[in-house]
Protein backbone atom coordinates (compact mmCIF):
# COMPACT_ATOMS: atom_id res chain seq x y z
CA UNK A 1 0.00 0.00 0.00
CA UNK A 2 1.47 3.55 -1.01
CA UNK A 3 2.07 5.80 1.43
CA UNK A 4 1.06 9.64 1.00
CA UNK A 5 2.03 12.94 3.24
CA UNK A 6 -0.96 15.33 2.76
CA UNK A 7 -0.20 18.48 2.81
CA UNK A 8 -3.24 20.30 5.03
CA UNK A 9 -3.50 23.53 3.26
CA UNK A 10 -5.24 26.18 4.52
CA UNK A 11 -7.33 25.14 8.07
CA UNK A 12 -9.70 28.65 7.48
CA UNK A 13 -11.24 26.25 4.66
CA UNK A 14 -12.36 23.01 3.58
CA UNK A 15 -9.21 21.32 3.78
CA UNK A 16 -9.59 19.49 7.21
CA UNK A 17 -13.19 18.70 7.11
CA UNK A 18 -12.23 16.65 3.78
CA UNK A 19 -9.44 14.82 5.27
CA UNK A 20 -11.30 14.69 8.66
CA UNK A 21 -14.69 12.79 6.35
CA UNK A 22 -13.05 10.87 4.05
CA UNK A 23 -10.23 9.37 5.94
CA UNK A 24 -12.20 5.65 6.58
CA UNK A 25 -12.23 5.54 2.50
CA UNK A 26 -8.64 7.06 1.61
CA UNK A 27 -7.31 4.58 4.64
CA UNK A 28 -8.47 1.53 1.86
CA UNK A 29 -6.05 2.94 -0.88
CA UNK A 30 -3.55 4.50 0.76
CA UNK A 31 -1.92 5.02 4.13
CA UNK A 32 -1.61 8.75 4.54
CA UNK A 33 -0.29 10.30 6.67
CA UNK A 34 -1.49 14.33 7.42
CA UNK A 35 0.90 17.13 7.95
CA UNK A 36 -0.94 18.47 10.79
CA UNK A 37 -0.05 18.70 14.20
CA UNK A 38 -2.28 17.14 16.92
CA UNK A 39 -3.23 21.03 18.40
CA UNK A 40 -4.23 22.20 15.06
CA UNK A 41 -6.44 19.04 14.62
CA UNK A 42 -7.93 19.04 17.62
CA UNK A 43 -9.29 22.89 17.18
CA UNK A 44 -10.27 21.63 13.58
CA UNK A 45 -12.13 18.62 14.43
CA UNK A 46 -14.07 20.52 17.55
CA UNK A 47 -14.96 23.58 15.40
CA UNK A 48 -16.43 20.95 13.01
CA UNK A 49 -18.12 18.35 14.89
CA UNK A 50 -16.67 16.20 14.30
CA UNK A 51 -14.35 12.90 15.54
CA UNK A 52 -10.83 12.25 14.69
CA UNK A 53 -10.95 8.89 12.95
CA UNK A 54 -8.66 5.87 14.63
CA UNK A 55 -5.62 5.74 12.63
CA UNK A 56 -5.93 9.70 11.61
CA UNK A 57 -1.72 9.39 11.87
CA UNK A 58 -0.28 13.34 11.99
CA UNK A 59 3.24 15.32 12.35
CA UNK A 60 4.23 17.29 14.97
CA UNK A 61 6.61 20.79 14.68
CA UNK A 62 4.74 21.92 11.55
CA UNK A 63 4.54 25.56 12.61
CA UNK A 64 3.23 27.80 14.96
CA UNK A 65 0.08 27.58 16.24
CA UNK A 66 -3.15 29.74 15.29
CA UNK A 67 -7.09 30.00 16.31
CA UNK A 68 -9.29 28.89 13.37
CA UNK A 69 -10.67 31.98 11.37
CA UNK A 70 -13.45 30.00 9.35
CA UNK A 71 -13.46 31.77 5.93
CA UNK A 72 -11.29 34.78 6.91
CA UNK A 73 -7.66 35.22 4.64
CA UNK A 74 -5.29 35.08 7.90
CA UNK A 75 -1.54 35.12 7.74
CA UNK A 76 -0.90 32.98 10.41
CA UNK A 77 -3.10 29.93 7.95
CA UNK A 78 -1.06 30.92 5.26
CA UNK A 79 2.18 30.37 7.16
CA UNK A 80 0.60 27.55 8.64
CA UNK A 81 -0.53 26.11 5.22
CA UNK A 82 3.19 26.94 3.53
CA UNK A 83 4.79 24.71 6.91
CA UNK A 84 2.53 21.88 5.77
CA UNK A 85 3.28 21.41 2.67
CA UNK A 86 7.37 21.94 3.01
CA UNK A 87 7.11 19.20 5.34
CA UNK A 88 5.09 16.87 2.61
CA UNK A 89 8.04 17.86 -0.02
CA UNK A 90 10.46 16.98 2.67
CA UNK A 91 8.78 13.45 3.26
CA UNK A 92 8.97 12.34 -0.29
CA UNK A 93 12.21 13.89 -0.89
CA UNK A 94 13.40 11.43 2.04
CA UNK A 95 11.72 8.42 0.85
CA UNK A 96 9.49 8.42 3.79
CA UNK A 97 6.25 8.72 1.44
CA UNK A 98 5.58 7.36 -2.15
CA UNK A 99 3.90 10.91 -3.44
CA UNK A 100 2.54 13.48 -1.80
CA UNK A 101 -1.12 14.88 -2.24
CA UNK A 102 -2.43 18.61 -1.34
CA UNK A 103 -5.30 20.46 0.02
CA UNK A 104 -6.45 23.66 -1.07
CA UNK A 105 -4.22 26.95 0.20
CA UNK A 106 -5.32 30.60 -0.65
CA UNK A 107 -2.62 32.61 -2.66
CA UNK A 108 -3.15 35.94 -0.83
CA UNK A 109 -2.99 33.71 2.75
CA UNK A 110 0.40 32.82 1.60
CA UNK A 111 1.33 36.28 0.18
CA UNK A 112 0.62 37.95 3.68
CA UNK A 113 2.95 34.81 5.59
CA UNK A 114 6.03 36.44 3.14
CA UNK A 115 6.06 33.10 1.37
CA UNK A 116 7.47 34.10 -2.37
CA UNK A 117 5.56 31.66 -4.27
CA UNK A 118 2.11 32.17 -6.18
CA UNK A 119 1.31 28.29 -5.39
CA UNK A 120 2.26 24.90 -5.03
CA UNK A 121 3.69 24.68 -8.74
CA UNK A 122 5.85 27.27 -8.39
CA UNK A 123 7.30 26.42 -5.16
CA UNK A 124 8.01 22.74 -6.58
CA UNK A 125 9.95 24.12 -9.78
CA UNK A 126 12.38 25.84 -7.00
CA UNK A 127 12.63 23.05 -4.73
CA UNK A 128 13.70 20.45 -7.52
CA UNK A 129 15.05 22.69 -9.86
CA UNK A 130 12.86 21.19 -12.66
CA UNK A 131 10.48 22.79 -14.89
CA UNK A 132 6.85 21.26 -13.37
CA UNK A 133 3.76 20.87 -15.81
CA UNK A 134 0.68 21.94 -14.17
CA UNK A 135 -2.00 19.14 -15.53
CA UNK A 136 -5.61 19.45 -14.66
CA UNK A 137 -8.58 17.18 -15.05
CA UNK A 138 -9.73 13.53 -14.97
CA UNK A 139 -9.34 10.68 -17.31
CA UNK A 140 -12.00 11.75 -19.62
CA UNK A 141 -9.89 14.89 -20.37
CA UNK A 142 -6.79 16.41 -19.28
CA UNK A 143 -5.63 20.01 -19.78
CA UNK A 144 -2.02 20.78 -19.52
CA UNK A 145 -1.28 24.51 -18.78
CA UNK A 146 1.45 26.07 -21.19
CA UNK A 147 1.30 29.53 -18.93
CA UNK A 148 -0.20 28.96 -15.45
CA UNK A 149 -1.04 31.98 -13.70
CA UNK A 150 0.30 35.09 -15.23
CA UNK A 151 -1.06 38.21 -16.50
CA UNK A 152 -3.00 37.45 -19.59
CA UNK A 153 -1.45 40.33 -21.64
CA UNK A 154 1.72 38.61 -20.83
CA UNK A 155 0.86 35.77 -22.46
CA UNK A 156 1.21 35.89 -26.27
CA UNK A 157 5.22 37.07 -25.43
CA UNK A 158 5.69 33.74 -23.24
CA UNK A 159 5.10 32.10 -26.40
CA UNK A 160 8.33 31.01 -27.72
CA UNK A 161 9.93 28.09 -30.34
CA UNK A 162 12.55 26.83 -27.83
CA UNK A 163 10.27 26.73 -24.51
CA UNK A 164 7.31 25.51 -25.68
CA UNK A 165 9.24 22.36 -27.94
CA UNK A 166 10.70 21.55 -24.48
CA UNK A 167 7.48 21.73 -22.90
CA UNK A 168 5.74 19.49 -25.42
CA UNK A 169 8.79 16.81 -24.92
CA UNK A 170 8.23 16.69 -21.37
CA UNK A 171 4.70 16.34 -21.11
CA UNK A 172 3.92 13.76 -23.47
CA UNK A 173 6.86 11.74 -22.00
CA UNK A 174 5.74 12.48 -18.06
CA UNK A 175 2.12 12.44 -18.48
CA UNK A 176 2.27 9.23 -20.95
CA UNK A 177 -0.58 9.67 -23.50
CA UNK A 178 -2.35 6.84 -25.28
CA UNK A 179 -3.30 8.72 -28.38
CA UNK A 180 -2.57 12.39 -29.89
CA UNK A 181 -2.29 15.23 -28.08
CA UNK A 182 -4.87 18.18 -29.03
CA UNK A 183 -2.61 21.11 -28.63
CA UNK A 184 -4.69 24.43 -28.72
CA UNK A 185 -3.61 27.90 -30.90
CA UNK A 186 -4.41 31.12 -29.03
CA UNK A 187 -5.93 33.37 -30.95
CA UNK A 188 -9.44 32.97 -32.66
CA UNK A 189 -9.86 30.91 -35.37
CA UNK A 190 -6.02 29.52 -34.62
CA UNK A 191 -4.72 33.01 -36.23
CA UNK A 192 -6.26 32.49 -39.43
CA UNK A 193 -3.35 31.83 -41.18
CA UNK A 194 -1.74 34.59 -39.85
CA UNK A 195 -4.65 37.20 -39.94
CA UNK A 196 -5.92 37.26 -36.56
CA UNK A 197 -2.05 36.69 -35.46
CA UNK A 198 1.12 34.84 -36.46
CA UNK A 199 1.64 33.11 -32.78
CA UNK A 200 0.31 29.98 -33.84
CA UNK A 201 3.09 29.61 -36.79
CA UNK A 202 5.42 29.41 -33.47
CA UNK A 203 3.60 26.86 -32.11
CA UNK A 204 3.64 24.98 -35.28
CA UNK A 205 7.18 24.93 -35.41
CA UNK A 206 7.21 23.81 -31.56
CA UNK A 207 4.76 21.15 -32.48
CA UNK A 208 6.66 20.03 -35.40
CA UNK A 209 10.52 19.89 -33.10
CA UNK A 210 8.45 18.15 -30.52
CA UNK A 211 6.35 15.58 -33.07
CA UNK A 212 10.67 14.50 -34.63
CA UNK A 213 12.07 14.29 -31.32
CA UNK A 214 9.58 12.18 -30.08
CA UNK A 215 9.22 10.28 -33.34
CA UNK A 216 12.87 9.39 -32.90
CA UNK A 217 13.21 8.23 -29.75
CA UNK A 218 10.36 5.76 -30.12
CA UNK A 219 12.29 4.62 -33.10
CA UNK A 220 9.31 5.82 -35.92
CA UNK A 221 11.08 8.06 -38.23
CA UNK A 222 11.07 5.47 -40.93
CA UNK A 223 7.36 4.89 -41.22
CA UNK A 224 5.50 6.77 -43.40
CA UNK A 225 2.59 8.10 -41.43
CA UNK A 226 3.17 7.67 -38.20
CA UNK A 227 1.04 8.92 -35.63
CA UNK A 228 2.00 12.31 -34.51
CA UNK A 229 2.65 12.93 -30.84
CA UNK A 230 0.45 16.58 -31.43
CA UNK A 231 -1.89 18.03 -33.34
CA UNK A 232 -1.56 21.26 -34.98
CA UNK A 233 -2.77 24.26 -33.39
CA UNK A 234 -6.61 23.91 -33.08
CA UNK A 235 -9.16 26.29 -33.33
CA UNK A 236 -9.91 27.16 -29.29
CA UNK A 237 -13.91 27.32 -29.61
CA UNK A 238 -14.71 24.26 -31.22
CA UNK A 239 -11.34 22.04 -29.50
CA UNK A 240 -14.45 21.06 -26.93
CA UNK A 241 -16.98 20.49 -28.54
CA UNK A 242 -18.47 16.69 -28.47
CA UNK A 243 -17.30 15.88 -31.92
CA UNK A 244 -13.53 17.04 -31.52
CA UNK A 245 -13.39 15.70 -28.00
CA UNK A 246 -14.08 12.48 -28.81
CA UNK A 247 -11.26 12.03 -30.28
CA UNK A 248 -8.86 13.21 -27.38
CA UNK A 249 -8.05 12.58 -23.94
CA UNK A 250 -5.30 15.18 -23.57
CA UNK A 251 -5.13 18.72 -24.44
CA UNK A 252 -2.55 21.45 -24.10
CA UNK A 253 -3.94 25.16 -23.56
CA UNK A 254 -1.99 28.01 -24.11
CA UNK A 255 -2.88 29.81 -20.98
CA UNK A 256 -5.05 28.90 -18.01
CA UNK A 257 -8.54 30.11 -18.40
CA UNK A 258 -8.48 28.56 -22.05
CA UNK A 259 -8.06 25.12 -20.91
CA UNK A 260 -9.98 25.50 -17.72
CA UNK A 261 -13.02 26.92 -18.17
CA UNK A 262 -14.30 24.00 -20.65
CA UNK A 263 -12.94 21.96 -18.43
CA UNK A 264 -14.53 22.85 -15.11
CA UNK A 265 -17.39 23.08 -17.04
CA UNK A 266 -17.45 19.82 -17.69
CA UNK A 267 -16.10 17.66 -14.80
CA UNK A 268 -15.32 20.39 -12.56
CA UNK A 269 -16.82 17.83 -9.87
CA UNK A 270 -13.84 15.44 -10.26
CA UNK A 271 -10.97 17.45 -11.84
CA UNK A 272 -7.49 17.01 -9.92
CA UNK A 273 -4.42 18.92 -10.87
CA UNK A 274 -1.34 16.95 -11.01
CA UNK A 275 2.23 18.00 -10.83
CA UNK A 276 4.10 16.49 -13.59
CA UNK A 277 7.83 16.39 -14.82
CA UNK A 278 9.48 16.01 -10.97
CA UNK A 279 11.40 13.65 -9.45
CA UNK A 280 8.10 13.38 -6.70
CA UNK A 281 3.98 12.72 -7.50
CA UNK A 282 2.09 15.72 -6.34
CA UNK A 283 -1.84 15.40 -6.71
CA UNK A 284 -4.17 17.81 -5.39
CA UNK A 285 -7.66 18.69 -5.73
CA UNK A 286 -8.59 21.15 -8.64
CA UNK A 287 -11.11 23.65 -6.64
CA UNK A 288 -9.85 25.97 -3.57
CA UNK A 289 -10.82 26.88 -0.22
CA UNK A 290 -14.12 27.20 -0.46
CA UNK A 291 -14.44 30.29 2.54
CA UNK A 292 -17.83 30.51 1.82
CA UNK A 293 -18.85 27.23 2.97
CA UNK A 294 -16.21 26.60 5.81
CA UNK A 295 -16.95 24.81 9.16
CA UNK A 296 -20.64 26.06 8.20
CA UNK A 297 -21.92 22.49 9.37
CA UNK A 298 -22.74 21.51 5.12
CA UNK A 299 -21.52 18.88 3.39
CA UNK A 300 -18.47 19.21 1.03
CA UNK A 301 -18.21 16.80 -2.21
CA UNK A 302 -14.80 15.14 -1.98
CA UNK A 303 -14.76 13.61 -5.33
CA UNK A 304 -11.55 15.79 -6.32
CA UNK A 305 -9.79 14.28 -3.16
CA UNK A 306 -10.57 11.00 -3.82
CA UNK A 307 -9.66 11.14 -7.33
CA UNK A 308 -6.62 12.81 -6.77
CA UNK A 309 -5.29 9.78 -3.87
CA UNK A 310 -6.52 7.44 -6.71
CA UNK A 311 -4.34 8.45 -9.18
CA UNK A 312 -1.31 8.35 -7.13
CA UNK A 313 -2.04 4.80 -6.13
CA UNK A 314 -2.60 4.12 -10.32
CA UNK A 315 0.53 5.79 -10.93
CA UNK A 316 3.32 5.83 -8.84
């Protein structure tokens, strides 16, 4: 049985009352083990209602402690929520875990603790040193983010021959695709051949590096028509639509809001994010804190939790 650290993330939110509910069914697939000290889940648990399962196995030292601020941005959960998760990456980075899965933070939490990071993808390309793919979804579809969260005026200039052919190499050989990639262009209509935009004849060309390298190394470059690793770049507002998805389990979106709305639109429910291209597994859920609904007494859907232990014990 794979072991996990989860990370806690942010104890104003959702977070605990998911790992506090669906500990009996996680504790089937996985041991896990919560990066949570016994204070902290004590306060939790009693704010909530509810019991501490048996087995419920947690850390001690994470960081300070705090009082519970249901729904309210605090810098003290932020801190708290940045300790947690270090102390995940330090598990797996000692062998002590198999993967490591998170619970939702909130950015501006971890702004006001001083921590320099936007999120949990960031933070992981600086602690390995490796260039992380953000990957969101289930196994209907999958949405790999080219840009994550920047600007999106800052976009069309992060667009670049060199980056995104090393991109496209690492994610088809991390996240392991059965059939052709759908890779998506980012202006309307793909550019139009260059009359809405040109940035789609650099993706082209990245497409086109990335389809011969791969070709290569699976030792294809003598068949006639082989099966590209991409697509060339698709027309954004009809990529999603039933007859095109059909076709495809795996997409690449230029920048996040392209790739995620259709998404969350459509199995926004059980959508995980996944950390790929690291020497770790990170999993998380693909929603956030939820403030609005926190320690509130009402039930909380933990489909994206589930699915996001299951595919570490799938995949690791």
């Amino acid at each position: 049985m794979k072991r996990i650290a989860i990370s806690i993330g942010d104890l104003n939110g959702i977070g605990i009352q998911l790992a506090l509910e669906n500990h009996e069914t996680i504790s089937r697939l996985v041991e896990p083990l919560y990066c949570i000290d016994q204070a902290m889940l004590q306060q939790a648990a009693k704010r909530l209602n509810l019991p501490i399962p048996d087995g419920f196995q947690t850390v001690e030292d994470i960081a300070p402690h705090f009082t519970i601020e249901p729904g309210q941005v605090s810098k003290a959960s932020g801190a708290y929520a940045y300790a947690s998760f270090v102390k995940a990456v330090e598990l797996a980075k000692a062998k002590e875990v198999d993967a490591i899965t998170t619970l939702p933070i909130h950015k501006k939490a971890w702004e006001l603790a001083g921590v320099k990071y936007k999120g949990h993808t960031d933070a992981l390309r600086n602690f390995f040193d490796a260039e992380a793919i953000m990957m969101l979804g289930c196994p209907k579809m999958y949405v790999a983010l080219y840009t994550e969260h920047i600007p999106l005026k800052e976009v069309a200039k992060s667009i670049n021959e060199a980056d995104l052919t090393r991109f496209l190499i690492d994610f088809y050989r991390t996240a392991k695709p059965t059939s052709t990639v759908a890779v998506l262009g980012l202006n309307p209509h793909a550019g139009d051949d260059g009359v809405l935009g040109d940035e789609e004849i650099i993706i082209q060309k990245a497409i086109d590096n990335a389809n011969s390298t791969l070709r290569q190394a699976q030792g294809t470059c003598t068949v006639a028509e082989p099966v590209e690793a991409y697509t060339s770049p698709m027309v954004p507002d009809v990529a999603f639509t039933p007859n095109v998805r059909k076709h495809y389990t795996h997409y690449v979106a230029m920048y996040h809001d392209q790739g995620l709305a259709p998404l969350k639109a459509l199995y926004f429910d059980e959508g995980i994010n996944v950390s790929l291209n690291l020497p770790i597994l990170r999993t998380s859920v693909d929603h956030g804190t939820a403030f609005d609904i926190a320690y509130q007494g009402r039930g909380v859907n933990g489909l994206s939790y589930l699915n996001a232990i299951r595919y570490v014990v799938d995949n690791s």
